[in-house]
Protein backbone atom coordinates (compact mmCIF):
# COMPACT_ATOMS: atom_id res chain seq x y z
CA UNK A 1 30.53 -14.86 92.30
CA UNK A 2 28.75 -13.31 94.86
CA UNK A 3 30.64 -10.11 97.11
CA UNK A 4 31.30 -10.95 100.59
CA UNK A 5 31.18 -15.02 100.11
CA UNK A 6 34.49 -16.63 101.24
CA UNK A 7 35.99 -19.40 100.01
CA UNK A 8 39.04 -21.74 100.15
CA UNK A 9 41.77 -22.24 97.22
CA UNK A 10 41.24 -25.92 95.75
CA UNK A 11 42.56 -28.59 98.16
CA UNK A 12 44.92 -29.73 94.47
CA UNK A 13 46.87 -26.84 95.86
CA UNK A 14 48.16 -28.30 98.82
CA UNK A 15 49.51 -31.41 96.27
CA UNK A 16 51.58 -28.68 94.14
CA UNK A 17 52.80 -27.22 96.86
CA UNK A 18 54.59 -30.50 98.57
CA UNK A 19 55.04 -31.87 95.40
CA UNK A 20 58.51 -30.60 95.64
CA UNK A 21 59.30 -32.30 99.33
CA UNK A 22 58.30 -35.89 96.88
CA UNK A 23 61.19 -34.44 94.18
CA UNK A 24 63.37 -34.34 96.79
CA UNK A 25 63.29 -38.01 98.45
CA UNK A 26 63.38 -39.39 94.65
CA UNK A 27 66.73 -36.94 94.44
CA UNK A 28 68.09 -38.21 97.60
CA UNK A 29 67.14 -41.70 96.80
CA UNK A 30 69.08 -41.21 93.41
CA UNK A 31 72.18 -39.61 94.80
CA UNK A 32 72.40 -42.59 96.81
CA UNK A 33 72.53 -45.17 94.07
CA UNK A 34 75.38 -43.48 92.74
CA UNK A 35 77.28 -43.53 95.39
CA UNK A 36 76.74 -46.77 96.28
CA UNK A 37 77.41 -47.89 91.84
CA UNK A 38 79.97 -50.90 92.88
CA UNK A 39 77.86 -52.45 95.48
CA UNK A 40 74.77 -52.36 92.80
CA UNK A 41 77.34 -53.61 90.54
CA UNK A 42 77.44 -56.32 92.40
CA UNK A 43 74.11 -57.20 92.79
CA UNK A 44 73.75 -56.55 96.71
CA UNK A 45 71.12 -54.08 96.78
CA UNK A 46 71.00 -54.66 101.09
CA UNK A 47 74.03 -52.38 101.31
CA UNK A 48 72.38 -49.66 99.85
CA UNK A 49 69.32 -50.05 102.06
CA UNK A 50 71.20 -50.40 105.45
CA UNK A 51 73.11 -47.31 104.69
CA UNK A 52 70.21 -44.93 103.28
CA UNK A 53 67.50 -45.80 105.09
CA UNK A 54 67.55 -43.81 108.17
CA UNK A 55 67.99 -40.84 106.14
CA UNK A 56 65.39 -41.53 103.64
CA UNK A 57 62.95 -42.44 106.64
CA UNK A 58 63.98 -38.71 108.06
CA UNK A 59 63.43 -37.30 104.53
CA UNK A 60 59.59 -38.85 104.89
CA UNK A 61 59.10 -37.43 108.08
CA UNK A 62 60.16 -33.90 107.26
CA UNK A 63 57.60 -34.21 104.42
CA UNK A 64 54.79 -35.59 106.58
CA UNK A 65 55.01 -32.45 108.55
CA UNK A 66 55.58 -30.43 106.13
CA UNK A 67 52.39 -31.74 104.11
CA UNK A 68 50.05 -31.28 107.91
CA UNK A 69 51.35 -27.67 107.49
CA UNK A 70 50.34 -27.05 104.04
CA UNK A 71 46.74 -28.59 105.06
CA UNK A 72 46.75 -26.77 107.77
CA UNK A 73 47.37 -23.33 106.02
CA UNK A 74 44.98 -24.46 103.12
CA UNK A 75 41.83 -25.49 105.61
CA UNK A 76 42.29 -21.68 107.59
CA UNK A 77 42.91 -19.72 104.31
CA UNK A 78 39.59 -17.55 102.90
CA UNK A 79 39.53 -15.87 99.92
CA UNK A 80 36.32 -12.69 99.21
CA UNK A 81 35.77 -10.39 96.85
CA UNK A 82 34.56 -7.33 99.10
CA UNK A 83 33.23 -3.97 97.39
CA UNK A 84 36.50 -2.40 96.03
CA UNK A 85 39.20 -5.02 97.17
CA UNK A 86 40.01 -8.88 97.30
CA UNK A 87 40.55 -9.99 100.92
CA UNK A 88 42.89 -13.13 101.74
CA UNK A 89 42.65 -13.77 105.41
CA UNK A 90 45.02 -16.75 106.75
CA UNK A 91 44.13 -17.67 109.97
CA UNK A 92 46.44 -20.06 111.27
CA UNK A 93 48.93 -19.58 114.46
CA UNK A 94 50.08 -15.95 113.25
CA UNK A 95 46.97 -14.29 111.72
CA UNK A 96 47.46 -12.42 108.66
CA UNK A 97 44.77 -10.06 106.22
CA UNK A 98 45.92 -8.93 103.20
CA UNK A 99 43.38 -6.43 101.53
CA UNK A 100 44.42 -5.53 97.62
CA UNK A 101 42.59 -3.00 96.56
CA UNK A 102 41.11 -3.65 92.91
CA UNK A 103 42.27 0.09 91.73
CA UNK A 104 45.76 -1.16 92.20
CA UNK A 105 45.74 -4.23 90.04
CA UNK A 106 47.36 -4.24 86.84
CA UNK A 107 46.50 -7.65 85.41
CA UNK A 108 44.50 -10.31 86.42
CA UNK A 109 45.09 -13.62 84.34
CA UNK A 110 45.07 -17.46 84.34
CA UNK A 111 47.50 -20.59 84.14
CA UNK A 112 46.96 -24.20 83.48
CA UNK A 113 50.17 -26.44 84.31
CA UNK A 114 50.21 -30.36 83.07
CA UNK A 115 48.75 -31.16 86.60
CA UNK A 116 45.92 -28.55 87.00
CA UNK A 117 44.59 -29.64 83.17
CA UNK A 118 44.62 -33.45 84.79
CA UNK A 119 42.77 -31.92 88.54
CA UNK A 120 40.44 -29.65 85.93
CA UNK A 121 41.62 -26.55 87.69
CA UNK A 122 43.30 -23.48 86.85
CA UNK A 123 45.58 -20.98 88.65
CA UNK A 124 44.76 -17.07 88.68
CA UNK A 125 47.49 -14.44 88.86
CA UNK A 126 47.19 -10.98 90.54
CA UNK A 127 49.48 -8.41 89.72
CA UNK A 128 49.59 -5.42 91.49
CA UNK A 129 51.14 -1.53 90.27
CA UNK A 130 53.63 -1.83 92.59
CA UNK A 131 57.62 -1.73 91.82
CA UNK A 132 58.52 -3.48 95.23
CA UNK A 133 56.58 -6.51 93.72
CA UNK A 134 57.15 -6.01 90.30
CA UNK A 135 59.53 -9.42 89.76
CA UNK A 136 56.43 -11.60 91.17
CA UNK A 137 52.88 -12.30 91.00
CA UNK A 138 51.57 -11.05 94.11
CA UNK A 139 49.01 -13.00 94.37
CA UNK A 140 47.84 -16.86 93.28
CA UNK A 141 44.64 -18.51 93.61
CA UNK A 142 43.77 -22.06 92.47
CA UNK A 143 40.30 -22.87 91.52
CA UNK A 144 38.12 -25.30 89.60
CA UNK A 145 38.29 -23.37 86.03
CA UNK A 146 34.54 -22.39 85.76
CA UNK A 147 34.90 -21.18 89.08
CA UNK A 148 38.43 -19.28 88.34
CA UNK A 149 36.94 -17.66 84.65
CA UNK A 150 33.79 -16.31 86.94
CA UNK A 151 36.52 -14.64 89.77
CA UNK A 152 38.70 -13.62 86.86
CA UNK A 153 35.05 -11.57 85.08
CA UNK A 154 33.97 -10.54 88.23
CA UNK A 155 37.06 -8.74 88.86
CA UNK A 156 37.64 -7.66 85.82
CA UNK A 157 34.34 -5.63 85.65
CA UNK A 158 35.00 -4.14 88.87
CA UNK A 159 38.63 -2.50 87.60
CA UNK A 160 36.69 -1.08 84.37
CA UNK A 161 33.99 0.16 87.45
CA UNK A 162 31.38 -2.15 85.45
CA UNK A 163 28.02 -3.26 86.64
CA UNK A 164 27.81 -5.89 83.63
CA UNK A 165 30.40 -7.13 80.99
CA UNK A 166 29.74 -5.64 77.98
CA UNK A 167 30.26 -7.53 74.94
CA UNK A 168 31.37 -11.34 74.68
CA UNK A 169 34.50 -11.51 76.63
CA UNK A 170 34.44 -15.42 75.62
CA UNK A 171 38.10 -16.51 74.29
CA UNK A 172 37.09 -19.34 72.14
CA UNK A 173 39.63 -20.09 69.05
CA UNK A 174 37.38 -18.57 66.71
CA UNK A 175 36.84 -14.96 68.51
CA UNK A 176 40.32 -14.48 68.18
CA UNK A 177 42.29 -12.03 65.17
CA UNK A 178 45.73 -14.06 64.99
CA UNK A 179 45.76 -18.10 65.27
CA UNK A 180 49.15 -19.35 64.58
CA UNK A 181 49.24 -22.74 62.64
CA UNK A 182 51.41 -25.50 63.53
CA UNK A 183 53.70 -23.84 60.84
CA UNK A 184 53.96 -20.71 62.51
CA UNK A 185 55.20 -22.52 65.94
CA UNK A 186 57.80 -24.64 63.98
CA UNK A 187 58.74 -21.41 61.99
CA UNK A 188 59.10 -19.40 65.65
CA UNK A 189 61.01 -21.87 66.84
CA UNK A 190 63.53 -22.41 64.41
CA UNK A 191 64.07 -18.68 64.35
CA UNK A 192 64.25 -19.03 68.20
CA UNK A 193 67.19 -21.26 68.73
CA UNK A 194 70.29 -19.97 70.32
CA UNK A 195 73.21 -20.99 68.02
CA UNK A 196 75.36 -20.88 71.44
CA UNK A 197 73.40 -23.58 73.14
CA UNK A 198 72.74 -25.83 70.12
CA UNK A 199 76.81 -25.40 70.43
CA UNK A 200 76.83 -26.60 73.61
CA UNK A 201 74.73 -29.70 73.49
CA UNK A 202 76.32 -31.00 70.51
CA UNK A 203 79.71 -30.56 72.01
CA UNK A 204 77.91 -32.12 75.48
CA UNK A 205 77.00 -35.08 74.37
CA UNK A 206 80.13 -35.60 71.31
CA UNK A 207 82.18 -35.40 75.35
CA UNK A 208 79.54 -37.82 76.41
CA UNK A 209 79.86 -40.26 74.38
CA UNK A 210 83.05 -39.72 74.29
CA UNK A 211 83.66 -40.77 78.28
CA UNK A 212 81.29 -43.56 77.92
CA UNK A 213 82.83 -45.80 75.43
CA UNK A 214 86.22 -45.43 77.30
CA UNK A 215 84.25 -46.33 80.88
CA UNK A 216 82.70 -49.68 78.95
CA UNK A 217 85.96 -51.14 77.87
CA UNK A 218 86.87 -50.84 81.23
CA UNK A 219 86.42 -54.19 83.36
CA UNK A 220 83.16 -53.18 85.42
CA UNK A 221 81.34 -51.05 82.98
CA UNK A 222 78.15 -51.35 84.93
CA UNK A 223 79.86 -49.90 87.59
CA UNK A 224 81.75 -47.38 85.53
CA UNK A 225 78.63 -45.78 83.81
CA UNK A 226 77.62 -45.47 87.46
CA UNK A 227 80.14 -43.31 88.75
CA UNK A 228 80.70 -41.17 85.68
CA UNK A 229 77.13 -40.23 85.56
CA UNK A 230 77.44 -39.50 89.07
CA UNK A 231 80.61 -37.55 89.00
CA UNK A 232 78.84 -35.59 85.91
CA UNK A 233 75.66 -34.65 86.97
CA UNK A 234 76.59 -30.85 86.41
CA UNK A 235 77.57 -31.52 82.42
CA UNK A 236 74.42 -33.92 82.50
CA UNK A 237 72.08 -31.19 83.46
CA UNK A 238 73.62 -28.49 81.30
CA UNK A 239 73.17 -30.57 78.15
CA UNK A 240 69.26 -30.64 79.24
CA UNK A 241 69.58 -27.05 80.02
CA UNK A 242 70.64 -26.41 75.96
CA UNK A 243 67.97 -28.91 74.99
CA UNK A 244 65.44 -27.35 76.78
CA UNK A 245 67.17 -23.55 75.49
CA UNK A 246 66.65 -24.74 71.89
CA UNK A 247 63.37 -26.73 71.82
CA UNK A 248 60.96 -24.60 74.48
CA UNK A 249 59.73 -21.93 72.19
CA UNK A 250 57.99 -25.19 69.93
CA UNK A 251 56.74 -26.20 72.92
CA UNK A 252 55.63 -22.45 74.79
CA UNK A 253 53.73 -21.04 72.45
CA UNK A 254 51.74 -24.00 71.06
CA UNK A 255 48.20 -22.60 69.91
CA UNK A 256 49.01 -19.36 69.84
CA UNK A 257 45.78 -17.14 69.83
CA UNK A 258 45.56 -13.45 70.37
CA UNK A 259 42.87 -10.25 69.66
CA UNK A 260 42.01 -7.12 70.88
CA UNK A 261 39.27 -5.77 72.05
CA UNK A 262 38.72 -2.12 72.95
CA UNK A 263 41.09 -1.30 75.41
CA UNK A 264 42.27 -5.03 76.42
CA UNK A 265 44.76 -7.21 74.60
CA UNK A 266 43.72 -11.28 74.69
CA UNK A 267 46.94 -13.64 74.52
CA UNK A 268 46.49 -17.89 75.04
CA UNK A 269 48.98 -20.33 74.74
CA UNK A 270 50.61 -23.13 75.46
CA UNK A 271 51.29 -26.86 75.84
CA UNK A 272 52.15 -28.54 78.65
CA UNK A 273 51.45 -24.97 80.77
CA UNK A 274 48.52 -23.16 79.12
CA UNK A 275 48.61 -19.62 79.95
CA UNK A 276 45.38 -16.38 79.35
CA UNK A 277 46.69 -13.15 79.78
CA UNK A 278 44.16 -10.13 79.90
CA UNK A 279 46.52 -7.13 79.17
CA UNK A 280 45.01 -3.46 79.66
CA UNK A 281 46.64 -1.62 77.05
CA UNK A 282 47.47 1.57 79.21
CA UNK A 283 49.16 -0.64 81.63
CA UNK A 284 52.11 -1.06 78.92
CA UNK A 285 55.07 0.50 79.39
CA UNK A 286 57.32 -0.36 76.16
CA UNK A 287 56.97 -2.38 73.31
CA UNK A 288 60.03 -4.64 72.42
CA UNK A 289 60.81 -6.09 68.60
CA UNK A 290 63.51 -8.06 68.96
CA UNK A 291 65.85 -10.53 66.84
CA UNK A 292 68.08 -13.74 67.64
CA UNK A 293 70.97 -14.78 65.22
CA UNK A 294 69.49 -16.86 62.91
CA UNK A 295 66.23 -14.46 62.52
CA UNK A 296 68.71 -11.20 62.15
CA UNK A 297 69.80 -13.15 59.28
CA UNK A 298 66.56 -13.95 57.54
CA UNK A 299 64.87 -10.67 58.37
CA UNK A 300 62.41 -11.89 60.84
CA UNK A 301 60.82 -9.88 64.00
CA UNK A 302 59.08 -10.98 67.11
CA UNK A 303 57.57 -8.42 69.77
CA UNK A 304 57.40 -8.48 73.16
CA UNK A 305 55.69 -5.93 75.76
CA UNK A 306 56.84 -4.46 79.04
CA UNK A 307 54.37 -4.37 82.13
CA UNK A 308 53.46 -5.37 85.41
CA UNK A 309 52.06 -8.96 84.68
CA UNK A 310 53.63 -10.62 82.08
CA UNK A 311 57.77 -11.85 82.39
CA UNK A 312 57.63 -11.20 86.00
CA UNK A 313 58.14 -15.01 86.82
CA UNK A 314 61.58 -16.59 86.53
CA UNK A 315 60.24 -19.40 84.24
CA UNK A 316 58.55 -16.32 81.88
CA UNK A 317 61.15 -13.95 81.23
CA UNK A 318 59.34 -12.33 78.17
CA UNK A 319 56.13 -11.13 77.74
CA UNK A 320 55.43 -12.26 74.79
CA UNK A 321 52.84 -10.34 71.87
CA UNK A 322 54.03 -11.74 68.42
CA UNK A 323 55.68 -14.44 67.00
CA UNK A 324 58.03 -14.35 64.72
CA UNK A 325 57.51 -13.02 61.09
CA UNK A 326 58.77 -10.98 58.33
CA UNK A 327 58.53 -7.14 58.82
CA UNK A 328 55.14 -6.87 57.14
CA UNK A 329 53.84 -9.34 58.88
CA UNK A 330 54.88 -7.55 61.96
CA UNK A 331 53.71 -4.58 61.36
CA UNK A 332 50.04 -6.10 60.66
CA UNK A 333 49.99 -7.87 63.78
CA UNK A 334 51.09 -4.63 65.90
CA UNK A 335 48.16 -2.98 63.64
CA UNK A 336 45.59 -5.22 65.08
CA UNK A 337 47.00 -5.72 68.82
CA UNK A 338 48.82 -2.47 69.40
CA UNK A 339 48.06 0.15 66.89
CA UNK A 340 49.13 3.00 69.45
CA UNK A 341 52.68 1.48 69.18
CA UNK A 342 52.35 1.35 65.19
CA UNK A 343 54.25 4.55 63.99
CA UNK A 344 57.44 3.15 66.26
CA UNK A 345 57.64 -0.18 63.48
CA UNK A 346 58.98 3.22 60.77
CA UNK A 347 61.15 5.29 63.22
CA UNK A 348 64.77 4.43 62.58
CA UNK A 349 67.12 4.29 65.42
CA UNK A 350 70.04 6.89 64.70
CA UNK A 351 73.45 4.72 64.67
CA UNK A 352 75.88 5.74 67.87
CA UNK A 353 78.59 8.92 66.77
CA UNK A 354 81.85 7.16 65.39
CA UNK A 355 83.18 9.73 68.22
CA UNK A 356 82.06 7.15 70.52
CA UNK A 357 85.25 5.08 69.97
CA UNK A 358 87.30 7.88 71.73
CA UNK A 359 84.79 7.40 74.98
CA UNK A 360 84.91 3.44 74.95
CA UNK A 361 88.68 3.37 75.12
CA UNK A 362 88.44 5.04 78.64
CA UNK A 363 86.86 1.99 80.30
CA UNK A 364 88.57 -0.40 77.42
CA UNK A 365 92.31 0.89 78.86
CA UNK A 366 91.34 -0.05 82.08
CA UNK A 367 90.37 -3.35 81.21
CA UNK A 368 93.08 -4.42 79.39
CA UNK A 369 95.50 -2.82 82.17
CA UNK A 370 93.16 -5.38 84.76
CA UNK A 371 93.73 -8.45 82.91
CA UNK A 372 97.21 -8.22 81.72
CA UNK A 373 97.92 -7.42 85.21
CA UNK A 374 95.95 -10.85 86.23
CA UNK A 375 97.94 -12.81 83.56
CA UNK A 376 101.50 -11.76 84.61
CA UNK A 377 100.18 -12.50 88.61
CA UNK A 378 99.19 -16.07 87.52
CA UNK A 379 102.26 -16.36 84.94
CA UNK A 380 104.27 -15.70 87.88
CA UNK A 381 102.48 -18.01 89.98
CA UNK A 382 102.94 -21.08 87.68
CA UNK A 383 105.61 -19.97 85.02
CA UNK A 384 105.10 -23.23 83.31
CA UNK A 385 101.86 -22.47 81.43
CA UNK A 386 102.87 -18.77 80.61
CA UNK A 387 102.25 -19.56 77.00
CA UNK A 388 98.36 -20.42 77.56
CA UNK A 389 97.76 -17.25 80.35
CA UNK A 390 98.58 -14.97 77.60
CA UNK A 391 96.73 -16.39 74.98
CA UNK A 392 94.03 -16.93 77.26
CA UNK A 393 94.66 -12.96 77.92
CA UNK A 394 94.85 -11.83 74.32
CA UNK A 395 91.97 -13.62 73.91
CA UNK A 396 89.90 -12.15 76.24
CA UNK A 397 91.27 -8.44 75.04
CA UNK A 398 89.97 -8.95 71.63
CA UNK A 399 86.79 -10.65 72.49
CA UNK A 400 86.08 -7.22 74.58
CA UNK A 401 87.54 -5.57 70.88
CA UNK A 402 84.70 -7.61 69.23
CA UNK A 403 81.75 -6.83 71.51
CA UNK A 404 82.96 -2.82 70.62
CA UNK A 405 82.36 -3.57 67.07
CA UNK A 406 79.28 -5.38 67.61
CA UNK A 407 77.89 -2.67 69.76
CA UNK A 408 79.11 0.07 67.48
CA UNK A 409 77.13 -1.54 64.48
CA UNK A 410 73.50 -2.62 66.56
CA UNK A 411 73.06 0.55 68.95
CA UNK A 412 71.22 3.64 68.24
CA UNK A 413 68.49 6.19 69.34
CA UNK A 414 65.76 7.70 67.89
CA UNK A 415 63.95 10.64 69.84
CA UNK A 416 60.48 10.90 68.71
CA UNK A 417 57.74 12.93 68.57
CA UNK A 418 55.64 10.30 70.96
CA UNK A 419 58.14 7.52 71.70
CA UNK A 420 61.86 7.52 72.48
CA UNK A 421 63.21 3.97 70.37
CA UNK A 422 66.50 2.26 71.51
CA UNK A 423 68.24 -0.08 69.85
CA UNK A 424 70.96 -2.50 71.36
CA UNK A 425 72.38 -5.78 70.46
CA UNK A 426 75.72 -7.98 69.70
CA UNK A 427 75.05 -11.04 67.78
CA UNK A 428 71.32 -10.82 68.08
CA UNK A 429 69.12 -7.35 68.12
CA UNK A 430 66.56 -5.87 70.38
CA UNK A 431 64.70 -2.31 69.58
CA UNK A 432 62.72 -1.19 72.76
CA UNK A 433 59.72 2.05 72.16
CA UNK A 434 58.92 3.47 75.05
CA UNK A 435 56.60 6.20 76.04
CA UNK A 436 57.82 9.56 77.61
CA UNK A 437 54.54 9.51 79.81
CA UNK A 438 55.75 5.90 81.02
CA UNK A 439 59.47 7.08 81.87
CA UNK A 440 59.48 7.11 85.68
CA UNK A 441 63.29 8.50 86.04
CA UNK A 442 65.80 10.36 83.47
CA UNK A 443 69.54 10.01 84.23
CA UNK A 444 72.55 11.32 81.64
CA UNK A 445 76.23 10.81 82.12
CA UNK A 446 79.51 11.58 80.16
CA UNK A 447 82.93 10.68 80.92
CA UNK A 448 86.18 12.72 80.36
CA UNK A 449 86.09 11.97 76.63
CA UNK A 450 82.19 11.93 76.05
CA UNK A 451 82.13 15.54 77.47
CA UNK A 452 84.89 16.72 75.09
CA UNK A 453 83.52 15.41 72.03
CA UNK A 454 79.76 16.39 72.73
CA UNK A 455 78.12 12.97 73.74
CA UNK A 456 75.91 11.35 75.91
CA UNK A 457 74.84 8.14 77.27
CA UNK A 458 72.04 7.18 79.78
CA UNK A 459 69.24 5.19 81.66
CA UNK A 460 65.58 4.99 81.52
CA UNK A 461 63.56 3.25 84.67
CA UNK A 462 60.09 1.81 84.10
CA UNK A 463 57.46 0.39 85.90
CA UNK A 464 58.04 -3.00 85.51
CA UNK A 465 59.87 -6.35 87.12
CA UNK A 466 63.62 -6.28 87.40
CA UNK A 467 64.85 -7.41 84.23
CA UNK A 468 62.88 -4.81 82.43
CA UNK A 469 63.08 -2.06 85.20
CA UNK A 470 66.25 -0.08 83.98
CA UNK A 471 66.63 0.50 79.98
CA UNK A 472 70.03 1.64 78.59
CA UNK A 473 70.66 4.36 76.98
CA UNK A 474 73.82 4.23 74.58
CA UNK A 475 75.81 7.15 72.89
CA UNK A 476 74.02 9.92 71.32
CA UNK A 477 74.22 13.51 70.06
CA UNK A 478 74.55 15.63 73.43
CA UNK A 479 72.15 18.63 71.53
CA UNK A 480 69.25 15.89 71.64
CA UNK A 481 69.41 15.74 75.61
CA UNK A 482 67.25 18.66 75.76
CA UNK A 483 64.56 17.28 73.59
CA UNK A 484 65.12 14.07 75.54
CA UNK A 485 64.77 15.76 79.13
CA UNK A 486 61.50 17.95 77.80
CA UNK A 487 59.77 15.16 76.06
CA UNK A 488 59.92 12.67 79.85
CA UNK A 489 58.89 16.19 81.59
CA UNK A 490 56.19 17.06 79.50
CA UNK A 491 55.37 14.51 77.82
CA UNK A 492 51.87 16.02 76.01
CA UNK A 493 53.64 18.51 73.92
CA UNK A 494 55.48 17.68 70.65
CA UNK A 495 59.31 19.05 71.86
CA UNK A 496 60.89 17.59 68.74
CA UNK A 497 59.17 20.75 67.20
CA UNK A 498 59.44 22.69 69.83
CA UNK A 499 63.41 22.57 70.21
CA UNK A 500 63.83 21.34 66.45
CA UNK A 501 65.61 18.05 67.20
């Protein structure tokens, strides 16, 4: 791709962009035959017609304009790829030029949904090292995929300050060092499922069907069906929400492929949404091995990364490394992707003090004080179901009890020569390494009883989106906030040693 040529984004973008605006008249268009069940009932679809179709010819105007401005944006839109930065350069009504300088990107990688596969295109994702847009991609660009690989090579030899690729950067299935069978998936998957939501959608639909044999013995059960699924579009959807919950990981991570090579990690995968991440290994800031219910129980691990990139779209919360596997399977993977994260796999995480107890029941009193107050307001309020407010109350008193416990038996520390290791969890488990060098901010606190009986607590920030921005630190031993403070301040010496933590 030549430096200095401009070009547009692929016109398919425009048709992603609206197709939303056509989602929305097939909405409104539904809503409306709900409302209108006992006329359809009837047979007399002319009701529904008269009734709807001014809005519905409003809806279509609203998306005629709004698909002018999305052509309009497209046609005065130019993309370049100048010496050191990418320049986008819109120049519709209010001009705009943003210049990214190609020092400043983290990751540069590619998407596929179910309608760029069909349009033979592909989507490429910017990310930039910047916290203010760490929970998005800063920047997408739709092109025909030949064309997208050569912008994604060219840039990527210009961060590494290249004049030619070295090596064979080609992911074909057989360059790559893990290929996960269809096994593997259906193995990640199973391990995947949230017990809670496989909870829900069997007690969904058992309520379901439930309501809907009552609504056909009724006289109009056409009619019926019609206004119960109208009147429960909110249970409808959650019971697709827990389908989706339970079955997406069989469907994410289809083909899973990854390698690495020299300083770069390779991921691909996917189904309907095929996704190539490029990952420079010194842009990772933690690594994450984490457990779900069912796996916790069969001794299986999956890993996950933190960095600018990856998980920083709401529909790709994790940024995924390694599927799901027994612990030597894990630590082979790790070996071959992220061997400078290896050693963390062997360093235990030191269980909280038992003293902690004492500094839970501060916040704990204060709780229960909160909702018993709440119960005897509403008891007063309707006398008649005191019974039920104080079981309801009781209830919610020991369920805080049983998250204690559950905390008390998952969290830990582990302050390490290199890494500091966390460990948190209820039902499910999650151990996070982290690197003192990648530790942007330090914070310890104690209350009342912490102080007396000598321990800590904390919070770690990173350089990452949101939801992986601040790390908790629980309880610990209060001599190992020394060796904690040294090791983020000076990261290159060994303070365990030092300080004899």
């Amino acid at each position: 791709m030549k430096e200095n040529k401009r070009f547009r984004n692929h016109i398919s973008i425009v048709a992603e962009q609206i197709f939303g605006g056509f989602f929305a008249v097939i909405l409104i268009l539904a809503v409306q035959l709900f409302q209108e069940a006992d006329e359809i009932s009837k047979a007399d679809l002319s009701v529904l017609f008269d009734k709807s179709g001014f809005i519905l010819l409003g809806v279509i105007a609203l998306l005629i304009i709004i698909t002018a401005n999305r052509f309009l944006v497209w046609a005065k839109t130019y993309i370049s790829i100048e010496e050191n930065a990418i320049v986008i350069e819109r120049n519709t009504v209010n001009k705009k030029k943003n210049t990214i300088g190609i020092k400043n990107i983290s990751n540069i990688n590619t998407e596929q949904n179910l309608f760029e596969m069909l349009m033979g295109t592909c989507k490429i994702k910017i990310d930039t090292n910047s916290r203010s847009t760490a929970d998005q991609t800063d920047v997408k660009i739709v092109l025909k995929k030949a064309d997208a690989k050569a912008f994604q090579k060219e840039v990527s030899m210009r961060m590494k300050g290249l004049e030619e690729e070295e090596g064979n950067e080609d992911t074909e299935k057989e360059a790559f060092d893990i290929q996960a069978s269809f096994g593997d998936i259906m193995r990640h998957g199973l391990y995947s499922v949230n017990i809670f939501s496989v909870i829900l959608v069997i007690a969904g639909f058992a309520g379901t069907a439930f309501t809907a044999v009552r609504m056909l013995a009724q006289p109009d059960p056409l009619g019926a069906l019609f206004r119960f699924a109208a009147a429960d579009l909110v249970i409808i959807s959650t019971i697709l929400s827990g389908i989706w919950d339970t079955a997406k990981d069989f469907i994410r991570y289809y083909d899973f492929r990854a390698k690495r090579e020299k300083d770069r990690i390779y991921l691909c995968y996917g189904l309907v949404k095929k996704v190539e991440y490029t990952i420079p290994v010194d842009k990772i800031q933690a690594l994450i091995i984490r457990q779900s219910l069912v796996a916790r129980i069969f001794g299986r691990y999956k890993a996950e990364i933190v960095n600018i990139g990856m998980g920083d779209d709401k529909e790709e919360q994790n940024a995924f490394l390694v599927l799901y596997g027994t612990k030597d399977q894990l630590k082979e993977q790790i070996g071959l992707l992220l061997p400078e994260f290896e050693e963390t796999l062997e360093q235990e995480a030191e269980r909280v003090p038992k003293s902690v107890w004492a500094a839970w029941m501060i916040p704990m009193a204060i709780y229960t004080v909160c909702i018993c107050a709440a119960g005897a307001v509403i008891g007063a309020l309707i006398p008649q179901y005191m019974p039920w407010i104080w079981g309801c109350t009781a209830g919610l008193i020991g369920a805080a009890f049983l998250g204690m416990l559950l905390k008390f038996m998952t969290e830990g520390v582990n302050v390490g020569d290199r890494f500091l290791k966390l460990s948190h969890g209820y039902f499910g488990r999650k151990f996070i390494a982290v690197r003192y060098e990648k530790i942007q901010s330090l914070e310890l606190k104690q209350n009342i009883a912490a102080r007396a009986l000598g321990i800590q607590k904390g919070q770690i920030s990173l350089l990452a989106s949101a939801s992986d921005t601040s790390k908790h630190i629980p309880y610990f031993r209060q001599e190992l906030a020394k060796c904690l403070r040294e090791a983020v301040l000076h990261p290159e010496t060994d303070q365990k040693k030092s300080f004899s933590c």
